[in-house]
Protein backbone atom coordinates (compact mmCIF):
# COMPACT_ATOMS: atom_id res chain seq x y z
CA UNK A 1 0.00 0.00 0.00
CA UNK A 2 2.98 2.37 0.72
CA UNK A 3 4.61 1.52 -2.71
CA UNK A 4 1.53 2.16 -4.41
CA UNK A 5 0.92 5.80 -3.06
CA UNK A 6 4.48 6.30 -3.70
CA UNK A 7 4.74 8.47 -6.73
CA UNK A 8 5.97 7.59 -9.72
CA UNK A 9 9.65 8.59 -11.00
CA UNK A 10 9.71 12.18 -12.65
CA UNK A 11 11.87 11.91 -16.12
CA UNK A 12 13.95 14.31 -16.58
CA UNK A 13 13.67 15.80 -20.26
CA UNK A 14 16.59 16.94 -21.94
CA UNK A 15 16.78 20.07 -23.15
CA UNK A 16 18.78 21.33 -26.19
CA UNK A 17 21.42 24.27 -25.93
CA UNK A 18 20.82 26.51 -28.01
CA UNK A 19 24.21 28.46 -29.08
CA UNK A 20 24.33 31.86 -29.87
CA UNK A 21 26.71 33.34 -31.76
CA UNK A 22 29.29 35.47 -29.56
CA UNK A 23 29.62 38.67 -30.28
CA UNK A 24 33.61 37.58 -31.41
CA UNK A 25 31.95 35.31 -34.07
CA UNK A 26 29.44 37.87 -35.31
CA UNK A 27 32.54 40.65 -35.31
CA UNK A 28 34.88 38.07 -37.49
CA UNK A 29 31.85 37.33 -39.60
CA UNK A 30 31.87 41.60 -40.05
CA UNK A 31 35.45 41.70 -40.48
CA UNK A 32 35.65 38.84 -43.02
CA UNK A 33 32.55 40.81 -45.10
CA UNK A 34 34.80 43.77 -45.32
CA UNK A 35 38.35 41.93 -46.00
CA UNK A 36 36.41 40.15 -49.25
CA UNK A 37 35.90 43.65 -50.74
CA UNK A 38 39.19 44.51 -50.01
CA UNK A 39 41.08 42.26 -52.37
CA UNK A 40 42.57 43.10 -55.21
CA UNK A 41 41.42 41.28 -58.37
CA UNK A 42 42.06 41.68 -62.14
CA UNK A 43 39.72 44.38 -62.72
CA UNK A 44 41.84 46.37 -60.57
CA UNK A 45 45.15 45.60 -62.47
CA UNK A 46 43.10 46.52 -65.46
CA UNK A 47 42.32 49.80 -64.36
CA UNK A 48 44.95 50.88 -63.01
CA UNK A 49 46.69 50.16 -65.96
CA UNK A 50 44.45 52.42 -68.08
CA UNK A 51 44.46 55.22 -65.66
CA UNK A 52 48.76 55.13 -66.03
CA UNK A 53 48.36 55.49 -69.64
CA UNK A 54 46.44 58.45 -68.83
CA UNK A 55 48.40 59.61 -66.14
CA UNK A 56 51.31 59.24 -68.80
CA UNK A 57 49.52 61.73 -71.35
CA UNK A 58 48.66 64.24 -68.50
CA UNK A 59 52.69 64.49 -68.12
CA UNK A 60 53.20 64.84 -71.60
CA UNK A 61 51.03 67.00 -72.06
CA UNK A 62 51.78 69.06 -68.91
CA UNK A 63 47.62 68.82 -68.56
CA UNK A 64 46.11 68.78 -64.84
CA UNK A 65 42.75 67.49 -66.40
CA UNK A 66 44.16 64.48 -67.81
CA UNK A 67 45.87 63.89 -64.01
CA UNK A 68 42.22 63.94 -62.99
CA UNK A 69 40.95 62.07 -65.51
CA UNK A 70 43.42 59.26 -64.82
CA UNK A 71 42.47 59.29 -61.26
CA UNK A 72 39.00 58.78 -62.15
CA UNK A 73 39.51 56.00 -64.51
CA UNK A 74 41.75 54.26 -61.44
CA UNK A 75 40.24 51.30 -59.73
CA UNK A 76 38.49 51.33 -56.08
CA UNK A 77 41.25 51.76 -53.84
CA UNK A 78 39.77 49.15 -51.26
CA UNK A 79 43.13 47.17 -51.23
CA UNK A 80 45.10 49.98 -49.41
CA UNK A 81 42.38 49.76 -46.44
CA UNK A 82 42.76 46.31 -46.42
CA UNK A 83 46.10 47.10 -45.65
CA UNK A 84 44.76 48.81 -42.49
CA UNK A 85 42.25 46.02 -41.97
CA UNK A 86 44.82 43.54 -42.07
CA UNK A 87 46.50 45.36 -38.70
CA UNK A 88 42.57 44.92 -36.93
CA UNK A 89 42.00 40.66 -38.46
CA UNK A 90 46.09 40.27 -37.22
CA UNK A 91 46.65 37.93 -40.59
CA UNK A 92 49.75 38.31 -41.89
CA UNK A 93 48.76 36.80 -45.19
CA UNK A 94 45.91 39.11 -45.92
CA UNK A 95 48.38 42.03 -45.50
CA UNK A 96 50.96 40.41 -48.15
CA UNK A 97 48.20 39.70 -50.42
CA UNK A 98 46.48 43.51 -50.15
CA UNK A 99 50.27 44.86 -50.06
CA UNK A 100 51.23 42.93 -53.26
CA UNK A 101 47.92 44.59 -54.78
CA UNK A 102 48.82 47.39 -54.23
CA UNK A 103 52.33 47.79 -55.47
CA UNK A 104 51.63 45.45 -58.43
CA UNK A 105 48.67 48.10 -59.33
CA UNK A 106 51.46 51.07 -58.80
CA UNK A 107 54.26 49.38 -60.44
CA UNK A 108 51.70 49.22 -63.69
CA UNK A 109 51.45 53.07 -63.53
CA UNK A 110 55.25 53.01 -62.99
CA UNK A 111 55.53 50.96 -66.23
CA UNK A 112 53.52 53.48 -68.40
CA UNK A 113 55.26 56.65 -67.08
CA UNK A 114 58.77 55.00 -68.15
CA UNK A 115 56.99 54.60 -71.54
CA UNK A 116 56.20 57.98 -71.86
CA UNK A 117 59.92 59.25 -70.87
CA UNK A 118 60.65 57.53 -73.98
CA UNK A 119 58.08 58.89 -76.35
CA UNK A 120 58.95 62.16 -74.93
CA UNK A 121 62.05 62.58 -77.49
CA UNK A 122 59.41 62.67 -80.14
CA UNK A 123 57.76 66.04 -78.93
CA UNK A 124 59.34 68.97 -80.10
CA UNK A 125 58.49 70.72 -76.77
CA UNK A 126 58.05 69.75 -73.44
CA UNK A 127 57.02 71.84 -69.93
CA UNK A 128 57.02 69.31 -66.78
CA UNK A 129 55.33 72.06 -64.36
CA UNK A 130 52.70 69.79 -63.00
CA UNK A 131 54.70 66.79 -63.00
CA UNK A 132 57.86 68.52 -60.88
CA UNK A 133 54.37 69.56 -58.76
CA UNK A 134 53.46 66.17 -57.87
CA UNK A 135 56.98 65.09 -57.48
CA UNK A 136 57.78 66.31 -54.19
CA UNK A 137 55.38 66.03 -50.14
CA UNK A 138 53.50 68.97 -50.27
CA UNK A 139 51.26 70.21 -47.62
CA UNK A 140 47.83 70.81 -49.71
CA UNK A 141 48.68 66.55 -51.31
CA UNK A 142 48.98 65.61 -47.43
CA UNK A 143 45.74 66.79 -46.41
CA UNK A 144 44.11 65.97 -49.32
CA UNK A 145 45.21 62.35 -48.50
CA UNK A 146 44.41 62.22 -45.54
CA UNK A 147 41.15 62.84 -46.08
CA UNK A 148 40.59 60.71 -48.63
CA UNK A 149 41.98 57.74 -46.19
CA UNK A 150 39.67 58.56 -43.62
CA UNK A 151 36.34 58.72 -46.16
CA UNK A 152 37.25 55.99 -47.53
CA UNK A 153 38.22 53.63 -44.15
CA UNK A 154 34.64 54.98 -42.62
CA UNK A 155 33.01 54.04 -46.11
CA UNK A 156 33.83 50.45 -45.69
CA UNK A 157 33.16 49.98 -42.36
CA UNK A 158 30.04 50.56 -42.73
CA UNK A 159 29.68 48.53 -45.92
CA UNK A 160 29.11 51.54 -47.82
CA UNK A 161 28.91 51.03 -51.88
CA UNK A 162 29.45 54.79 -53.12
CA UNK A 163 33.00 54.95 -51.45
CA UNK A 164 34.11 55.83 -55.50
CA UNK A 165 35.01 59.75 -54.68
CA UNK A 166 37.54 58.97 -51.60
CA UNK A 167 38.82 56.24 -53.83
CA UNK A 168 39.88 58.83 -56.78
CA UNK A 169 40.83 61.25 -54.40
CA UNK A 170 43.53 58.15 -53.00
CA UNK A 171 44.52 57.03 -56.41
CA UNK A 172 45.69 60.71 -57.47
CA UNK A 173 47.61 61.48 -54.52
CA UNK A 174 49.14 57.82 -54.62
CA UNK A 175 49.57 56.69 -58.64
CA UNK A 176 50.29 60.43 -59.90
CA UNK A 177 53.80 60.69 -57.68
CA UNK A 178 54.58 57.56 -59.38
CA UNK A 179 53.52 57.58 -62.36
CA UNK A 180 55.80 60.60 -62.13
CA UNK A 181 58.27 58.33 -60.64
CA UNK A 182 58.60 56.34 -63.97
CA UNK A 183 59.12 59.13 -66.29
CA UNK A 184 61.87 60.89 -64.35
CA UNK A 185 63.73 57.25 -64.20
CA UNK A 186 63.30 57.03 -67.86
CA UNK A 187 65.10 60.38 -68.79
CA UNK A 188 67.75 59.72 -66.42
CA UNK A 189 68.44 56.52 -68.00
CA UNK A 190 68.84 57.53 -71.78
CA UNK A 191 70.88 60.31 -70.39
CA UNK A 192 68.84 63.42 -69.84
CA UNK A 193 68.71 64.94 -66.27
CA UNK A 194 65.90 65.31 -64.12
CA UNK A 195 65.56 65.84 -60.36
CA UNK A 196 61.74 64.00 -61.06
CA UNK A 197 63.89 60.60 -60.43
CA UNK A 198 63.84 59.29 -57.41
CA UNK A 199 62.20 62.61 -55.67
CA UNK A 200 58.46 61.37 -57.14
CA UNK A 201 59.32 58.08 -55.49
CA UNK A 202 59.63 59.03 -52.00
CA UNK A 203 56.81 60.96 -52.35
CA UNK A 204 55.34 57.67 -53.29
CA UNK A 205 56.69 55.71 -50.12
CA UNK A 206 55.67 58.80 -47.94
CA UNK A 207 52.40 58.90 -48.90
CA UNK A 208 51.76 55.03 -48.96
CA UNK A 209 53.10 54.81 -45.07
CA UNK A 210 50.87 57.37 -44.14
CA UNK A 211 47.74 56.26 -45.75
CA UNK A 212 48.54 52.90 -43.83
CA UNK A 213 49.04 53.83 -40.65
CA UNK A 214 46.15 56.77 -40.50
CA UNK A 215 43.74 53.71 -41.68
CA UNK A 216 45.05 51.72 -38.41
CA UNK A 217 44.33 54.70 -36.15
CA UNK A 218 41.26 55.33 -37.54
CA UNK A 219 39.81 51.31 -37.30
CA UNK A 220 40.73 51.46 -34.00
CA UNK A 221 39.30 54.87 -33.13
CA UNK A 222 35.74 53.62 -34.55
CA UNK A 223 35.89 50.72 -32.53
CA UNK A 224 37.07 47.80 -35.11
CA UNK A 225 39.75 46.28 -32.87
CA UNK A 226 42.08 43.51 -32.87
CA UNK A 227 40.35 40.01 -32.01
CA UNK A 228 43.14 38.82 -29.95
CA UNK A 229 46.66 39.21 -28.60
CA UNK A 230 48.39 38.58 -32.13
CA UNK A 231 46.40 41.34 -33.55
CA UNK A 232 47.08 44.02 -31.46
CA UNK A 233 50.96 42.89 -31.48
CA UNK A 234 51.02 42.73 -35.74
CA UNK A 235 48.59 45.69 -35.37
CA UNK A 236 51.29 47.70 -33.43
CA UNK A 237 54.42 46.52 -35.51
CA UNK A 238 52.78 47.54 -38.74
CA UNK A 239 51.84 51.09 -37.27
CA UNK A 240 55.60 51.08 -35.92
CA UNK A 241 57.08 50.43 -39.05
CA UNK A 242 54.84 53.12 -41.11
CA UNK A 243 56.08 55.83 -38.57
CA UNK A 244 59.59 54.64 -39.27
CA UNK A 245 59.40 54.69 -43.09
CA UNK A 246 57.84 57.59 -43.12
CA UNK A 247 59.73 59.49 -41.01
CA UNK A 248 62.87 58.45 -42.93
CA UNK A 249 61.68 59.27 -46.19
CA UNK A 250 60.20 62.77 -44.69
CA UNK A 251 63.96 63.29 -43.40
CA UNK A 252 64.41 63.14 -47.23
CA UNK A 253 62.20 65.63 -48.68
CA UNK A 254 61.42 68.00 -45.57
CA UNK A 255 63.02 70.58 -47.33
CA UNK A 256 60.09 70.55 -49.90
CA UNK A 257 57.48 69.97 -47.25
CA UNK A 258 55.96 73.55 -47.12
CA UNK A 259 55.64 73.58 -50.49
CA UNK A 260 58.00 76.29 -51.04
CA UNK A 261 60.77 74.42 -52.67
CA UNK A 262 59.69 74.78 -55.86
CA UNK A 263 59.28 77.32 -58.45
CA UNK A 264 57.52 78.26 -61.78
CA UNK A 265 60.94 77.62 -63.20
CA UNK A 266 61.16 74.05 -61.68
CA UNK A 267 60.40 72.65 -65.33
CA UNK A 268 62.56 69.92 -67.15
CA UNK A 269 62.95 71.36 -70.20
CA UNK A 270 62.78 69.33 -73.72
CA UNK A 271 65.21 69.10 -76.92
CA UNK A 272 64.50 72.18 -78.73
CA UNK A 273 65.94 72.85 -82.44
CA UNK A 274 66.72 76.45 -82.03
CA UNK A 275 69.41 78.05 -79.68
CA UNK A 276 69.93 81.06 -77.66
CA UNK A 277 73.16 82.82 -78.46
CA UNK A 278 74.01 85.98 -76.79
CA UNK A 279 74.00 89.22 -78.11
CA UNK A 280 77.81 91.02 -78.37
CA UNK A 281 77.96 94.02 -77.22
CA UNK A 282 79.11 96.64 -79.87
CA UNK A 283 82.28 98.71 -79.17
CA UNK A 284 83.64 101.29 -80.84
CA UNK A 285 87.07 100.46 -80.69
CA UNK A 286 87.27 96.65 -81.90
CA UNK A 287 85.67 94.47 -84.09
CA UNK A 288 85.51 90.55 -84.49
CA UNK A 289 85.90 88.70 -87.51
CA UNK A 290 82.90 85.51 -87.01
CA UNK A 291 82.81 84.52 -90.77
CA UNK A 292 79.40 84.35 -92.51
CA UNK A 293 77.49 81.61 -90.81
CA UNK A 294 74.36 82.96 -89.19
CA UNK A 295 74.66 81.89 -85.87
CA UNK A 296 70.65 81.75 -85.35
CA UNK A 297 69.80 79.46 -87.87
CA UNK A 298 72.83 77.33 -88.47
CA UNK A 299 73.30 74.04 -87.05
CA UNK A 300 73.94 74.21 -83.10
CA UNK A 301 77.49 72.15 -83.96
CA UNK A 302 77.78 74.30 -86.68
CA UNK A 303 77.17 77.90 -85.04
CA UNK A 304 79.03 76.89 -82.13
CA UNK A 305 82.27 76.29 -84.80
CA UNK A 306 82.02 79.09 -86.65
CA UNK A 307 81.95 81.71 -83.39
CA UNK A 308 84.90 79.66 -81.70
CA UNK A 309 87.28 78.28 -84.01
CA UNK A 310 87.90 81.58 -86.36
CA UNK A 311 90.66 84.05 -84.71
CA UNK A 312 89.31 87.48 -84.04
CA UNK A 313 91.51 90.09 -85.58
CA UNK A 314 91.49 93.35 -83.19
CA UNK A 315 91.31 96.45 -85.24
CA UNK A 316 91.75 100.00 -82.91
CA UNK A 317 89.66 102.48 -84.71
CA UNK A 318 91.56 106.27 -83.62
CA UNK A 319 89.00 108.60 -81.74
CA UNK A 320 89.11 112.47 -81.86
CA UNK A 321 90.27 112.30 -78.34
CA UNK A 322 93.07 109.95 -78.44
CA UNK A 323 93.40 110.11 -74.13
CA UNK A 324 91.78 106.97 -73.37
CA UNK A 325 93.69 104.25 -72.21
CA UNK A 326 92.49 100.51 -73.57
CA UNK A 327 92.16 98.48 -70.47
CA UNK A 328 92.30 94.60 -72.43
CA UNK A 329 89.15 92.39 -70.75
CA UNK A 330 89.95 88.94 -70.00
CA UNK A 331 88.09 86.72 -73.22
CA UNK A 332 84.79 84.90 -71.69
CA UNK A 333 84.61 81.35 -71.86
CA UNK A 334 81.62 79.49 -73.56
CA UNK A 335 80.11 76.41 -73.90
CA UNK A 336 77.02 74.57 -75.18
CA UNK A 337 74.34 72.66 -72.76
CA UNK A 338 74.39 69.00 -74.08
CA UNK A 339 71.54 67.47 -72.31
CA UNK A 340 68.70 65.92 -74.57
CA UNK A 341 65.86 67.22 -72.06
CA UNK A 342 68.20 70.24 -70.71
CA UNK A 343 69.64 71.50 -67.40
CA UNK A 344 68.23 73.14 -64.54
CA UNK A 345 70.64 76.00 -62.80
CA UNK A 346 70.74 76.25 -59.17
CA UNK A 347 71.75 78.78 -57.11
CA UNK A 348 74.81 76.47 -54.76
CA UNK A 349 76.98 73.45 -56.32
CA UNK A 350 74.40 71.10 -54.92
CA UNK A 351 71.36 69.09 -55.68
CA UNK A 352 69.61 70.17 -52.99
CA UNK A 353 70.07 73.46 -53.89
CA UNK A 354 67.33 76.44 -55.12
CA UNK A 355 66.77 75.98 -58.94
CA UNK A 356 67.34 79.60 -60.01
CA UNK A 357 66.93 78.75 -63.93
CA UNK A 358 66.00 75.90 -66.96
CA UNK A 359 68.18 75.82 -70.11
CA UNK A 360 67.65 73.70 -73.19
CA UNK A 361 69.79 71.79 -74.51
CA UNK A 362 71.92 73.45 -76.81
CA UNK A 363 72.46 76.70 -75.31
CA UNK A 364 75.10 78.75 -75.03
CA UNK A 365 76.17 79.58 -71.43
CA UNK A 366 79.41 81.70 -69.88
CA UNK A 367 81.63 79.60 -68.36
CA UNK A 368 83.34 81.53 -64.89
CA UNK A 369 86.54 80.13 -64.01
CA UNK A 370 84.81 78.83 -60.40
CA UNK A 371 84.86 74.98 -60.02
CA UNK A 372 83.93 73.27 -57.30
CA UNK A 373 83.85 69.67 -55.89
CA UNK A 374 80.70 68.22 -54.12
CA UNK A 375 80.18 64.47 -53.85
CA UNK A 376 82.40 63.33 -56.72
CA UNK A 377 80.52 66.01 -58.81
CA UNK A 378 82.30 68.69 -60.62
CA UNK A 379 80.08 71.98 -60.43
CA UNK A 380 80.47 75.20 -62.57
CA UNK A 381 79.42 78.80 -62.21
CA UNK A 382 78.01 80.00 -65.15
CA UNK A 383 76.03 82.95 -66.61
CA UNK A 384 73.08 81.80 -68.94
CA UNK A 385 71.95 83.62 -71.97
CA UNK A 386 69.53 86.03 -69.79
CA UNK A 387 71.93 87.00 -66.94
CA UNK A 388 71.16 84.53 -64.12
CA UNK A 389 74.27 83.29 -61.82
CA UNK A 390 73.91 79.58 -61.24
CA UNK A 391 75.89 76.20 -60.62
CA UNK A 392 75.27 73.86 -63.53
CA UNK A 393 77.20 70.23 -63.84
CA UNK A 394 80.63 70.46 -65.63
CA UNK A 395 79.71 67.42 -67.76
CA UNK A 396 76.94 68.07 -69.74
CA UNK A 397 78.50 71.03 -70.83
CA UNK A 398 80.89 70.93 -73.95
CA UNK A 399 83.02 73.92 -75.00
CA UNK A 400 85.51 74.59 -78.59
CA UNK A 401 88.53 74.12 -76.07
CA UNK A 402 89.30 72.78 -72.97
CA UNK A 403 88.87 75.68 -69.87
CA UNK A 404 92.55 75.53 -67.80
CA UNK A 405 90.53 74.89 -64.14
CA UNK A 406 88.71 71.59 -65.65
């Protein structure tokens, strides 16, 4: 009777977790979203490709619309924040891969602007004013960056689509420089000069470091952290070595940081057919036998023989006041600019040195008898055809015979 009003055994049911996704799982799942739109893929090879060629035409050209045409035609920049992102996941691969997009993508713009160095001996003239622009860190490029890192870092964060505006704002302060870069590096090679090689390049670097590190800061500041320990570590060695690169390649170019360093006459200046010879000044006491050859439209070679290689007869002409006593002026030196894009003149036997002037090639200059030796380079003070003291390299110039100090 006791075991029958005893109750009966309660079973216990078993009940099924249910597991909801952590708040790490649903942030990876956010993080690996974003990371998929920041890969590069052949569309943005292609592009960036066709915005160098246009790049290439805008130095050319000298034409600041085809510069902003180019950076429109450039593809979506999202591979330089994955850069950043790649800091915030703490994968060392994704930041390779993104990295290697992006300097495969630049090294395509590179490619074209060396092209265009070499189709630049075609044109018969050739001003470089915007490209010696974008060749140097200038303060108004900075800013512009930076915002254009920070609209564009916000944009995919929050999965925005229309992100296209910060992106051509990115590719013109990053693929102009070197696109730059390229055509400077071709000149110097076939043996012109230009300061465009490697200045444009760290401008490059500079810029790159910057955009990198400013994407870090600002992932972090909107609250897209590191996962774990390894992130923050790779996180903080990434941002560490941006400051360092940067820093080293602003040590470079501080000079030019204020924008200041350049000058309407910081152009590299083409092959041009015609030459400027000075005007003699007419005494009335001697006269100079030159021959018959016009020294204007001769031949450079020519002209240059026919002013330098004939021996000037002195002839005193008597004056009605025969007190005057002849005081003989030491005979100026000259010699012809033989650079195929021409010289630039600066104001100290340096390269770091204010430009003061451009000459093309084939000019005539006034060779002073002041030589100087800077860093296994042989500098000499000249006068060009308008009046300007400079420093020019001894060996692009040539002269009929050799100067004693040389």
């Amino acid at each position: 009777m006791t075991d029958a009003l005893q109750s009966p055994p309660i079973r216990r049911r078993r009940v099924r977790r249910v597991i909801i996704p952590s708040e790490a799982n649903e942030r990876a799942t956010f993080l690996d979203n974003i990371a998929r739109r920041t890969l590069p893929s052949f569309d943005f090879f292609l592009f960036s490709l066709l915005a160098g060629a246009i790049l290439a035409a805008g130095v050319l050209f000298d034409s600041p619309t085809l510069f902003f045409l180019g950076a429109l035609m450039a593809p979506f920049m999202a591979p330089l924040a994955g850069l950043s992102l790649s800091c915030v996941i703490g994968s060392g691969w994704f930041f390779l891969r993104t990295l290697s997009g992006i300097l495969v993508g630049s090294l395509l713009v590179f490619i074209t602007g060396l092209l265009a160095g070499l189709a630049s001996y075609l044109l018969p003239a050739l001003s470089l004013k915007q490209a010696s622009a974008h060749a140097q860190i200038t303060w108004i490029d900075f800013l512009v960056l930076t915002l254009g890192v920070l609209l564009l870092t916000i944009s995919l964060a929050r999965m925005d689509q229309k992100a296209f505006m910060p992106s051509a704002i990115l590719a013109y302060a990053l693929y102009v420089p070197v696109g730059v870069a390229g055509f400077g590096l071709s000149i110097s090679l076939t043996g012109g000069t230009s300061t465009l090689w490697p200045s444009a390049l760290v401008t490059f670097i500079f810029y790159l470091t910057w955009a990198v590190f400013l994407g870090v800061i600002t992932l972090w500041v909107i609250g897209i952290r590191p996962l774990n320990a390894f992130g923050y570590i790779f996180g903080a060695l990434v941002v560490i070595i941006s400051l360092v690169v940067g820093f080293e390649v602003s040590g470079m170019r501080i000079s030019n940081l204020g924008g200041s360093g350049s000058s309407p006459q910081t152009t590299l200046l083409p092959t041009s057919t015609h030459n400027v010879i000075p005007t003699a000044s007419k005494t009335n006491t001697m006269t100079v036998t030159t021959g018959t050859a016009d020294p204007v439209t001769a031949d450079p070679t020519t002209a240059f023989t026919s002013i330098f290689t004939l021996t000037p007869t002195h002839t005193l002409v008597p004056s009605a006041t025969p007190t005057e006593t002849l005081t003989p002026a030491p005979t100026p030196v000259w010699a012809i600019v033989k650079s195929i894009n021409g010289a630039f003149v600066r104001a100290e036997p340096n390269f770091n040195a204010k430009i003061v002037d451009g000459i093309l090639n084939g000019s005539l200059v006034q060779v002073l008898p002041d030589t100087v030796q800077n860093g296994g380079t042989t500098w000499v003070h000249i006068i060009t055809s308008s009046g300007i003291h400079g420093w020019i390299v001894q060996g692009i110039l040539v002269t009929a015979t050799p100067v004693p100090t040389w």
